[in-house]
Protein backbone atom coordinates (compact mmCIF):
# COMPACT_ATOMS: atom_id res chain seq x y z
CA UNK A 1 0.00 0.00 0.00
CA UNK A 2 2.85 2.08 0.84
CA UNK A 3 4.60 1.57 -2.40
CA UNK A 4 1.32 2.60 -4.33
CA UNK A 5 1.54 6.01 -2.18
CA UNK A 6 5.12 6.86 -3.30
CA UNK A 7 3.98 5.56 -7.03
CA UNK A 8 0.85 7.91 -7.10
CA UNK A 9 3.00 10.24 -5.29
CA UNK A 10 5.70 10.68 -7.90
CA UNK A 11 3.23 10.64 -10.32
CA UNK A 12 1.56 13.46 -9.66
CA UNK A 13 4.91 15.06 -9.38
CA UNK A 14 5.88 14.11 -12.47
CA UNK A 15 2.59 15.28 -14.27
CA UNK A 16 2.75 18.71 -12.47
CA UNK A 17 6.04 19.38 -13.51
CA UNK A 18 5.05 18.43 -16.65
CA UNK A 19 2.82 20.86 -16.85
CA UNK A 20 4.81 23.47 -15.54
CA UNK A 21 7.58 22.69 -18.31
CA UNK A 22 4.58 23.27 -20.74
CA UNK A 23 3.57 26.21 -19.59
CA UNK A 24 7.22 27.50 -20.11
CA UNK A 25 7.38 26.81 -23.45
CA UNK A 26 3.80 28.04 -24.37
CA UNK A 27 4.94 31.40 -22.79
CA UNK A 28 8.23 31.12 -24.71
CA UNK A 29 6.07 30.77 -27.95
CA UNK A 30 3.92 33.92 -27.05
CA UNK A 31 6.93 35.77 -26.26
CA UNK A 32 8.35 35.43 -29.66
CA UNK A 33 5.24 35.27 -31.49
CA UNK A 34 4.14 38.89 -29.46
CA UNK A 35 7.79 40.36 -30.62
CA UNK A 36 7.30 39.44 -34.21
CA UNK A 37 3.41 40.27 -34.66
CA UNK A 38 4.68 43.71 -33.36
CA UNK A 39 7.09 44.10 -35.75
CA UNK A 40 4.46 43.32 -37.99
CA UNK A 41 6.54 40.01 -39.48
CA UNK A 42 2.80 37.91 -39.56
CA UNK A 43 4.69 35.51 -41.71
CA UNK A 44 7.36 34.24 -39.27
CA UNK A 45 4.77 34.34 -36.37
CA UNK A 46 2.53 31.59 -38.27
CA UNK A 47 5.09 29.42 -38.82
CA UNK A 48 6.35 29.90 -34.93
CA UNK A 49 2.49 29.13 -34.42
CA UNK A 50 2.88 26.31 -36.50
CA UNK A 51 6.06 24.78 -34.65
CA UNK A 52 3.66 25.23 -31.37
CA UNK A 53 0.47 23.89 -32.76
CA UNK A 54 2.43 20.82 -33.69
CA UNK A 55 4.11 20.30 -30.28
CA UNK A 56 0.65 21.25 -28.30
CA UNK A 57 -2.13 20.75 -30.60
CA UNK A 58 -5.32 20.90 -28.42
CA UNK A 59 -4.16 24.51 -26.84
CA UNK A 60 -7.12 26.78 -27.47
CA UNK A 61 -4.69 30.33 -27.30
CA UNK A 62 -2.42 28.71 -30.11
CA UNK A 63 -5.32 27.62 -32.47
CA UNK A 64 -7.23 31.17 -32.12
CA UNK A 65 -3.99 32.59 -33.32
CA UNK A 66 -2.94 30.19 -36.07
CA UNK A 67 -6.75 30.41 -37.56
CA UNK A 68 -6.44 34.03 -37.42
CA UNK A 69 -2.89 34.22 -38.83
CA UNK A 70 -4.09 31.16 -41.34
CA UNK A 71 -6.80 33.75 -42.35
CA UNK A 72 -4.87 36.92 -43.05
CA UNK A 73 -1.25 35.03 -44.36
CA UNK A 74 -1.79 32.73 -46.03
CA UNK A 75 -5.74 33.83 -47.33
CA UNK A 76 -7.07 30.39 -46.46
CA UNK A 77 -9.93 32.19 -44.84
CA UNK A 78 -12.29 29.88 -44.65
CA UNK A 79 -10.03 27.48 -42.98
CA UNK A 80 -8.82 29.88 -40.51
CA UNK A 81 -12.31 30.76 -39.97
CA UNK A 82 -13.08 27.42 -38.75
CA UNK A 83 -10.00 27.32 -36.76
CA UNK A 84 -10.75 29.98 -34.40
CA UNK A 85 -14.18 28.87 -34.32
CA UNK A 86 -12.79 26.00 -32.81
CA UNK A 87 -10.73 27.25 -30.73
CA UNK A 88 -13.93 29.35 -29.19
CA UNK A 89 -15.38 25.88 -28.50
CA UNK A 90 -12.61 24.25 -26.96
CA UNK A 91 -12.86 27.07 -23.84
CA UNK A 92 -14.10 25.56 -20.98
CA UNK A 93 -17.59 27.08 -19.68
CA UNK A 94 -16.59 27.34 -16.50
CA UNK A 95 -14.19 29.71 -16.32
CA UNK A 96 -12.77 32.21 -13.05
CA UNK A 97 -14.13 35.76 -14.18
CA UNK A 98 -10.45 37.48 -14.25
CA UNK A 99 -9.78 35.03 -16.78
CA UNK A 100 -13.05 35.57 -19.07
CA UNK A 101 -11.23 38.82 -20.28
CA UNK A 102 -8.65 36.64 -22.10
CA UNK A 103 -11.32 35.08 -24.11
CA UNK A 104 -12.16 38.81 -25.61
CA UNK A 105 -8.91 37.68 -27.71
CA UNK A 106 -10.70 34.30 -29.18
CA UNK A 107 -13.12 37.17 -30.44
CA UNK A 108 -10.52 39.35 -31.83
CA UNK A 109 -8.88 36.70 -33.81
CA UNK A 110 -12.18 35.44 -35.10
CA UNK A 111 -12.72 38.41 -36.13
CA UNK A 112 -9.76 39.74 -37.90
CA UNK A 113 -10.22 36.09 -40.04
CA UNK A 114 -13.48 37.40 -40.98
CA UNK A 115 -11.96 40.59 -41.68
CA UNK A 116 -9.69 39.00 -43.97
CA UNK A 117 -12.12 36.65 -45.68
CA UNK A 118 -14.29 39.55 -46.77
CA UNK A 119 -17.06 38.94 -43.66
CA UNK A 120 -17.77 42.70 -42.24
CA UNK A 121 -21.07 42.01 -40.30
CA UNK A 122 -19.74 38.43 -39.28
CA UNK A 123 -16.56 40.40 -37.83
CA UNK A 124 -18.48 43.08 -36.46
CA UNK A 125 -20.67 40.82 -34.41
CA UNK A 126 -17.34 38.37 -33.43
CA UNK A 127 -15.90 41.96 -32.19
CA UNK A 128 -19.12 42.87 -30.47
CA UNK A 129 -19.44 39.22 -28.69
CA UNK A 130 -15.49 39.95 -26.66
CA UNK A 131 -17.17 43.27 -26.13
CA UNK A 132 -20.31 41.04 -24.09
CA UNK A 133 -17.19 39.49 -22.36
CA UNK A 134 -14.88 42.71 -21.54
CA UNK A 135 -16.57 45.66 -22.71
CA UNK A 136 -13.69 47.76 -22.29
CA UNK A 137 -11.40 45.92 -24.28
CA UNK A 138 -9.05 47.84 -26.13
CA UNK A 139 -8.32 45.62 -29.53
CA UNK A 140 -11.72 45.28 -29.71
CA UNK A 141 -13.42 48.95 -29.95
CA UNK A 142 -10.07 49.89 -31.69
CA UNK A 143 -11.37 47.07 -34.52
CA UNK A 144 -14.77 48.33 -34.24
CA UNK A 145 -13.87 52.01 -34.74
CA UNK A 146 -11.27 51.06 -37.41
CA UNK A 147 -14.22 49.63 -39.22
CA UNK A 148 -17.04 52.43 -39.22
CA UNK A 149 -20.59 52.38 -39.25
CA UNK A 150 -22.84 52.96 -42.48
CA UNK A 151 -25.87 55.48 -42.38
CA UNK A 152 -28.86 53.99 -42.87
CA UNK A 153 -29.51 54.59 -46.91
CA UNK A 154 -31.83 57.86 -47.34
CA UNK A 155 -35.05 55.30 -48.52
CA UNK A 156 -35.00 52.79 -45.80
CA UNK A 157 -37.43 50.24 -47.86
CA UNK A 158 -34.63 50.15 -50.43
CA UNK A 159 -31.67 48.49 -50.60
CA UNK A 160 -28.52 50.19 -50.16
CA UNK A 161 -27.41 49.31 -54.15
CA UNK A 162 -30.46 51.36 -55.49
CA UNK A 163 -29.99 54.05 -57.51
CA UNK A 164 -32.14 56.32 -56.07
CA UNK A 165 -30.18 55.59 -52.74
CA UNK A 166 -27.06 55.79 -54.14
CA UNK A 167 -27.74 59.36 -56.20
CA UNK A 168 -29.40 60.60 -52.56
CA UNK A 169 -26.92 59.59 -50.82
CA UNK A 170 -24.06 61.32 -52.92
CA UNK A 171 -26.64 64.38 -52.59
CA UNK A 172 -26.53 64.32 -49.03
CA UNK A 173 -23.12 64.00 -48.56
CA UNK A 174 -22.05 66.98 -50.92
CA UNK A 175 -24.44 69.09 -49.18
CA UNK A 176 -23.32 68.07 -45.55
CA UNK A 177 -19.12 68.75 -46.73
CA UNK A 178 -20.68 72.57 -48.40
C-alpha cells in the first residue's frame, strides 16, 4: 500500500512538472510570437504558431492565433475561420471571471479572419461578442472604430445598391461637406 503512495505520489509530481515545463514553453512561444506580430513580421509568427500547434495541438490560445494568422497570411480564410471557431469551442464554460477577459482575444482573432475573408457584419458581431465578455477591451473597440458604421440609406425600404439611394446619398453628402 505504501509503495502505491510513493507511485501515485511521484506521479503526480511528475505530471505537475510536466505541466509546468509546458507552460514554459507556451509562454516562450507567445513571447516570440508577441515580438514578431509587433514588428508586424505575420509571416514568421505563423510558422512559430505552426512549430507550437504541432508540439501542443489541443491549446485553445495557439489555435485562435494560427486560424487568425491562417486567415490573413496565407488567405485560407475559410479554414482559418473554422479554426478559431474552434478554438472558441474548446474554452471551458466554467471559467474564473479574471480570466473571461482573455477570451475577448478568441473574439478578436475570429474576427480579424473574418476581416480578412471579406465577412464585415460576421466580424463586427465576433468583435461585439469579446465586447459582451470585456466591454472595455481595447483591440476590440479599436477594430470596431477602425471599421465604421454605415448610415442607414436615405429610402430605408430600399436596398442600399439602389440608384435612387445611391444618387441621394451622394446628394446628401455633398451638401453636408458645403
Amino acid at each position: 500500500l505504501r509503495i502505491m503512495k510513493e507511485n501515485q505520489h511521484k506521479s503526480v509530481i511528475e505530471e505537475f512538472t510536466k505541466k509546468i515545463e509546458d507552460n514554459k514553453k507556451k509562454a516562450g512561444y507567445f513571447e516570440a510570437i508577441k515580438k514578431l506580430l509587433s514588428r508586424r513580421n505575420n509571416k514568421q509568427a505563423l510558422r512559430i504558431l505552426e512549430d507550437a500547434l504541432q508540439e501542443f495541438p489541443e491549446d485553445p490560445f495557439i489555435m485562435s492565433y494560427f486560424g487568425c494568422l491562417t486567415a490573413i497570411v496565407e488567405k485560407k480564410h475559410e479554414e482559418g475561420i473554422k479554426i478559431c471557431q474552434l478554438a472558441l469551442k474548446k474554452l471551458s464554460p466554467e471559467v474564473q471571471p479574471a480570466e473571461k477577459s482573455f477570451y475577448a482575444g478568441f473574439y478578436h482573432n475570429l474576427g480579424r479572419a473574418y476581416i480578412a475573408g471579406g465577412q464585415r457584419q460576421s466580424a463586427i458581431d465576433s468583435f461585439n461578442n469579446g465586447l459582451k465578455i470585456d466591454r472595455y477591451n481595447h483591440d476590440l473597440l479599436w477594430e470596431l472604430k477602425k471599421l465604421g458604421s454605415r448610415k442607414k440609406p436615405p429610402i430605408p425600404f430600399l436596398s442600399r445598391s439602389n440608384l435612387l439611394n445611391k444618387y441621394i446619398g451622394m446628394i446628401l453628402a455633398k451638401f453636408k461637406g458645403k
